[in-house]
Structure formats: structure tokens, C-alpha cells
C-alpha atoms as a PDB file:
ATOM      1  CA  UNK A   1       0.000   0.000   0.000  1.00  0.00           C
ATOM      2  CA  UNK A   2       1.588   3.506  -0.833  1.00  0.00           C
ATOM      3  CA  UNK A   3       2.599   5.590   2.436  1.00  0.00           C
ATOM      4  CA  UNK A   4      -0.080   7.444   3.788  1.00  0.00           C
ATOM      5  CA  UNK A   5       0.473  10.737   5.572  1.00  0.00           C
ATOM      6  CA  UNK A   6      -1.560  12.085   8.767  1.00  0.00           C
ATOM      7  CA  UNK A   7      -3.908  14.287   7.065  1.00  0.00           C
ATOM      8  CA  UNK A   8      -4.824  11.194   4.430  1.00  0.00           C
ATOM      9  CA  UNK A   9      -4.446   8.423   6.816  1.00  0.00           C
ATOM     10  CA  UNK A  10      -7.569   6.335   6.012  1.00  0.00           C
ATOM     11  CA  UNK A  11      -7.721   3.405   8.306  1.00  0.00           C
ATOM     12  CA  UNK A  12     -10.990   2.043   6.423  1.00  0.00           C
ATOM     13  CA  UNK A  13      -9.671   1.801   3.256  1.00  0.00           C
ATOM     14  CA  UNK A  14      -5.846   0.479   4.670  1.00  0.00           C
ATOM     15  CA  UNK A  15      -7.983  -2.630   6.727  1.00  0.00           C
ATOM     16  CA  UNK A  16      -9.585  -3.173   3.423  1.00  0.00           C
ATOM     17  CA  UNK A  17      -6.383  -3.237   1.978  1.00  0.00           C
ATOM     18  CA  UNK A  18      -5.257  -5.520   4.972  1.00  0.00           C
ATOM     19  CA  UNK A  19      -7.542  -8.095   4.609  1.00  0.00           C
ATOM     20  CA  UNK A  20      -7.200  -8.748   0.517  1.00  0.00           C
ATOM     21  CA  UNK A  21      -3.519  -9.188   1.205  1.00  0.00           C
ATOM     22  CA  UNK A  22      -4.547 -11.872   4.056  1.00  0.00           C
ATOM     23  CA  UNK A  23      -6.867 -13.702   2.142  1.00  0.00           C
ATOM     24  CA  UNK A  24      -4.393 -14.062  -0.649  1.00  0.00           C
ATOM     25  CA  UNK A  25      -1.705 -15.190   1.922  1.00  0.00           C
ATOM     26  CA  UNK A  26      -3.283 -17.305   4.602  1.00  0.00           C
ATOM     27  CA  UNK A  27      -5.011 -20.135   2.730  1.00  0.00           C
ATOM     28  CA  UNK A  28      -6.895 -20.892   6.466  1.00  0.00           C
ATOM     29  CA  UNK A  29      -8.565 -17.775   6.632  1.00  0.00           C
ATOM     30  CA  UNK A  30     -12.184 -18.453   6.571  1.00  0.00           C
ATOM     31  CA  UNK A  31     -13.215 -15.059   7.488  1.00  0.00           C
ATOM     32  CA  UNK A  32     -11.988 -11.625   8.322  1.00  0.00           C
ATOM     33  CA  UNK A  33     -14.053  -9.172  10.830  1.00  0.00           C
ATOM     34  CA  UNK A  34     -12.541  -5.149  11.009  1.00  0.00           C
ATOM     35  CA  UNK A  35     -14.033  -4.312  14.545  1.00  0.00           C
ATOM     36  CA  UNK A  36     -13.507  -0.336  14.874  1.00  0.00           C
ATOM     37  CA  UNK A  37     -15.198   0.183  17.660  1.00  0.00           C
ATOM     38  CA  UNK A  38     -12.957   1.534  20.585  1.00  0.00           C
ATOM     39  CA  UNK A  39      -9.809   1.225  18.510  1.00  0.00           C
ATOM     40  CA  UNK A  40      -7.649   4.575  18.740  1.00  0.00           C
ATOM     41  CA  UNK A  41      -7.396   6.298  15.175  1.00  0.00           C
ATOM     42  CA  UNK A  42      -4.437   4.401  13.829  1.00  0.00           C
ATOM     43  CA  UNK A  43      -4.824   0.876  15.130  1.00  0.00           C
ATOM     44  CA  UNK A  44      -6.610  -2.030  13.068  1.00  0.00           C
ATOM     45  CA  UNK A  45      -8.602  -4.950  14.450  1.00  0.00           C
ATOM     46  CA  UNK A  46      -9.001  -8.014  12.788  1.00  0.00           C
ATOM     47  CA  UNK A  47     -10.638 -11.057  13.928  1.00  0.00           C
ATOM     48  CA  UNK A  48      -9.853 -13.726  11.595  1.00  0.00           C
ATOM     49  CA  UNK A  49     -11.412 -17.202  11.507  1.00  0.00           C
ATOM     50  CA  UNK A  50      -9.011 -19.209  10.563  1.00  0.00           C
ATOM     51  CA  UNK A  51      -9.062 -23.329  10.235  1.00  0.00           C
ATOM     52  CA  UNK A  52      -5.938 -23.591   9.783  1.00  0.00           C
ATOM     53  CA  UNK A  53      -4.938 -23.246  13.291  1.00  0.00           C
ATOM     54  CA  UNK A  54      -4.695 -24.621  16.768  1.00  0.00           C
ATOM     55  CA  UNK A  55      -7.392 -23.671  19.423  1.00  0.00           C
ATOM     56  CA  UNK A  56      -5.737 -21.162  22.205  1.00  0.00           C
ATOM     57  CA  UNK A  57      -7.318 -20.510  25.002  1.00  0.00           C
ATOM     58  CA  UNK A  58      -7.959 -17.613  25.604  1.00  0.00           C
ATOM     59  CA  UNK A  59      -7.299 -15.880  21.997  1.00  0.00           C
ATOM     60  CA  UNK A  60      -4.550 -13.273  22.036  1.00  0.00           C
ATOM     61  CA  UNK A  61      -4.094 -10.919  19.415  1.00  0.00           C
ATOM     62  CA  UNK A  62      -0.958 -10.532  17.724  1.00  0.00           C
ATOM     63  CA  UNK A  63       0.447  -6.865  17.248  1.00  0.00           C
ATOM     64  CA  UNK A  64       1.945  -5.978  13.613  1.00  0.00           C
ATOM     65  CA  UNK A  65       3.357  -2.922  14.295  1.00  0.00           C
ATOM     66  CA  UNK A  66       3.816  -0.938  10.800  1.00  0.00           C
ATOM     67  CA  UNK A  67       6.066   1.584   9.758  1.00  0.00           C
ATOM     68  CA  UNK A  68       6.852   2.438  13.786  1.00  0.00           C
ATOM     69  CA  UNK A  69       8.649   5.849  14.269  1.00  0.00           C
ATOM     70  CA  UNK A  70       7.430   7.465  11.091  1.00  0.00           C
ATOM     71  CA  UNK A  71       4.589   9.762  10.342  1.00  0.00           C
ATOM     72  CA  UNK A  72       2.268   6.538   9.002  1.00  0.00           C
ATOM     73  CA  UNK A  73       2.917   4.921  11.700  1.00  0.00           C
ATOM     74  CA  UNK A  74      -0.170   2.537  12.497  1.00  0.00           C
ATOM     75  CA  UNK A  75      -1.198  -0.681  14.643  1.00  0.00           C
ATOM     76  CA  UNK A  76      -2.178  -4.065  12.933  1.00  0.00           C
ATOM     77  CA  UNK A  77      -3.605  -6.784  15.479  1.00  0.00           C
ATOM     78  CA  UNK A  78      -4.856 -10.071  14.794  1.00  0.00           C
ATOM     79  CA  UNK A  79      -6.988 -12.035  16.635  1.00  0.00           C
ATOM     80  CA  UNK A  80      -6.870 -15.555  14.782  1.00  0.00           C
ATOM     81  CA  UNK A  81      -9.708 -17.366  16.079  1.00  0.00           C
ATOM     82  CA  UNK A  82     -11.191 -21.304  15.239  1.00  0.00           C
ATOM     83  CA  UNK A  83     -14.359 -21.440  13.739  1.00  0.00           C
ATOM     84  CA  UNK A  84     -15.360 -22.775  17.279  1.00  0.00           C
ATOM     85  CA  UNK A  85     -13.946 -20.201  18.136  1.00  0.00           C
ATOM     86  CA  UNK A  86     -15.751 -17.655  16.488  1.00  0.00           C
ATOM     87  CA  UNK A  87     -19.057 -19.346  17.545  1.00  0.00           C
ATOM     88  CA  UNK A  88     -18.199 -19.484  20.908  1.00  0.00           C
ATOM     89  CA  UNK A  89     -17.438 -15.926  20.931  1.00  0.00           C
ATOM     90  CA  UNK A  90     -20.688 -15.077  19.326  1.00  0.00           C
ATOM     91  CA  UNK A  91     -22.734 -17.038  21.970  1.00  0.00           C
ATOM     92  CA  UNK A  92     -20.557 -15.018  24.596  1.00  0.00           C
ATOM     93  CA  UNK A  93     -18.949 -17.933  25.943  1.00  0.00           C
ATOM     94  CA  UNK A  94     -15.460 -16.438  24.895  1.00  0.00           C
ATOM     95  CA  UNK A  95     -14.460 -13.098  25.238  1.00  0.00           C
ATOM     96  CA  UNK A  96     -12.864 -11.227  23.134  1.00  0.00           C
ATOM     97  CA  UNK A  97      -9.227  -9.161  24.363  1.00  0.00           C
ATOM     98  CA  UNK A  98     -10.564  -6.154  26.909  1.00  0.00           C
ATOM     99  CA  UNK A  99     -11.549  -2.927  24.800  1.00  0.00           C
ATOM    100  CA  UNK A 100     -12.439  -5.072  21.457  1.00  0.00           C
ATOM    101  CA  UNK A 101     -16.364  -5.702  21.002  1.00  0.00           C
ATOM    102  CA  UNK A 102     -18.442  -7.101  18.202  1.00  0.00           C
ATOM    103  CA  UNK A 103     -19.976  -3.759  17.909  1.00  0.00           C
ATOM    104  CA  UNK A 104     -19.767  -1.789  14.661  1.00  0.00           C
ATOM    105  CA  UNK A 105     -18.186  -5.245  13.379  1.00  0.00           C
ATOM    106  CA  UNK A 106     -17.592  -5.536   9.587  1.00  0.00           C
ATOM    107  CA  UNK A 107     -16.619  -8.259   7.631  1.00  0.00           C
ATOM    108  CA  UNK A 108     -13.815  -7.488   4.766  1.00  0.00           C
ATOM    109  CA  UNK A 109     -13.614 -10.902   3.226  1.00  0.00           C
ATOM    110  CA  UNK A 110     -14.214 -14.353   3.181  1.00  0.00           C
ATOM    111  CA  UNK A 111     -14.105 -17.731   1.322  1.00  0.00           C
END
């Protein structure tokens, strides 16, 4: 993606961005969720349903930092989930990480 600065940092259209280059990556990926909601202005949340992976309890997110200590500077954290996973955390039986919620949740691509 070409460098953004601060006055055209679009975090919408970057998670877009985000999630074609995961589904063309990560062959597991089921499903990818961009949950704004409570995020600060230059982080991106992705819960991604992935079947390619083991079940960890509970789910951590992993943090991509990108381009740290420049002006487009940004957060990328993914929550890769099981699909019983993602059920569970639908039913409420899981939790997501503190701060994240299903609210405002989007979903930016899928298989």
C-alpha cells in the first residue's frame, strides 16, 4: 500500500487493503471481521477465523506494528480465532481481548 500521511491516513480503506492481502496469503482464513469500535485512530482490528490453526485458550491478538517511528505509523492486530472459536465468541462464551467488542463489526472478506 503507498505511504499514507496524517492528514490522508484512512484506516478504512488500509484494513480493506489488509484483509485482501490476508486472504491471498493465509489459505486458512475463513473469514476476516474489522471491529472499529474503541480502537484509537491508527490501530486495526481483525478477527480472523481461521481453520488452519490450533485452538488457544484464551485468543490473544498478535500486534503488527507498521512503519513504527514514522509519520504513518499505524497498529495491525490479529486475533486468529477457530471457527469454534468464532461461535463461541458469538454465543458469549469467549471473550474477546478487553476494549475489542463485536460492535460496529464488519466483515472485509471471506471464502
Amino acid at each position: 500500500m503507498p505511504g499514507t500521511t496524517d492528514a490522508t491516513f484512512d484506516r478504512d480503506r488500509l484494513a480493506r487493503w489488509y484483509a485482501q492481502r490476508h486472504l491471498e496469503t493465509d489459505t486458512g482464513v475463513e473469514r476476516i471481521f474489522f471491529l472499529p469500535t474503541n480502537a484509537p485512530p491508527r490501530e486495526i482490528r481483525f478477527l480472523e477465523v481461521n481453520r488452519m490453526i490450533s485452538e488457544m485458550t484464551p485468543p490473544e491478538p498478535i500486534d503488527f506494528g507498521v512503519d513504527i517511528g514514522s509519520a504513518e505509523a499505524h497498529t495491525l492486530y490479529v486475533l486468529d480465532v477457530t471457527p469454534s472459536q468464532w461461535d463461541a465468541i458469538q454465543r458469549q462464551e469467549l471473550p474477546l481481548p478487553t476494549e475489542w467488542t463485536l460492535e460496529g463489526i464488519q466483515e472485509l472478506g471471506g471464502r
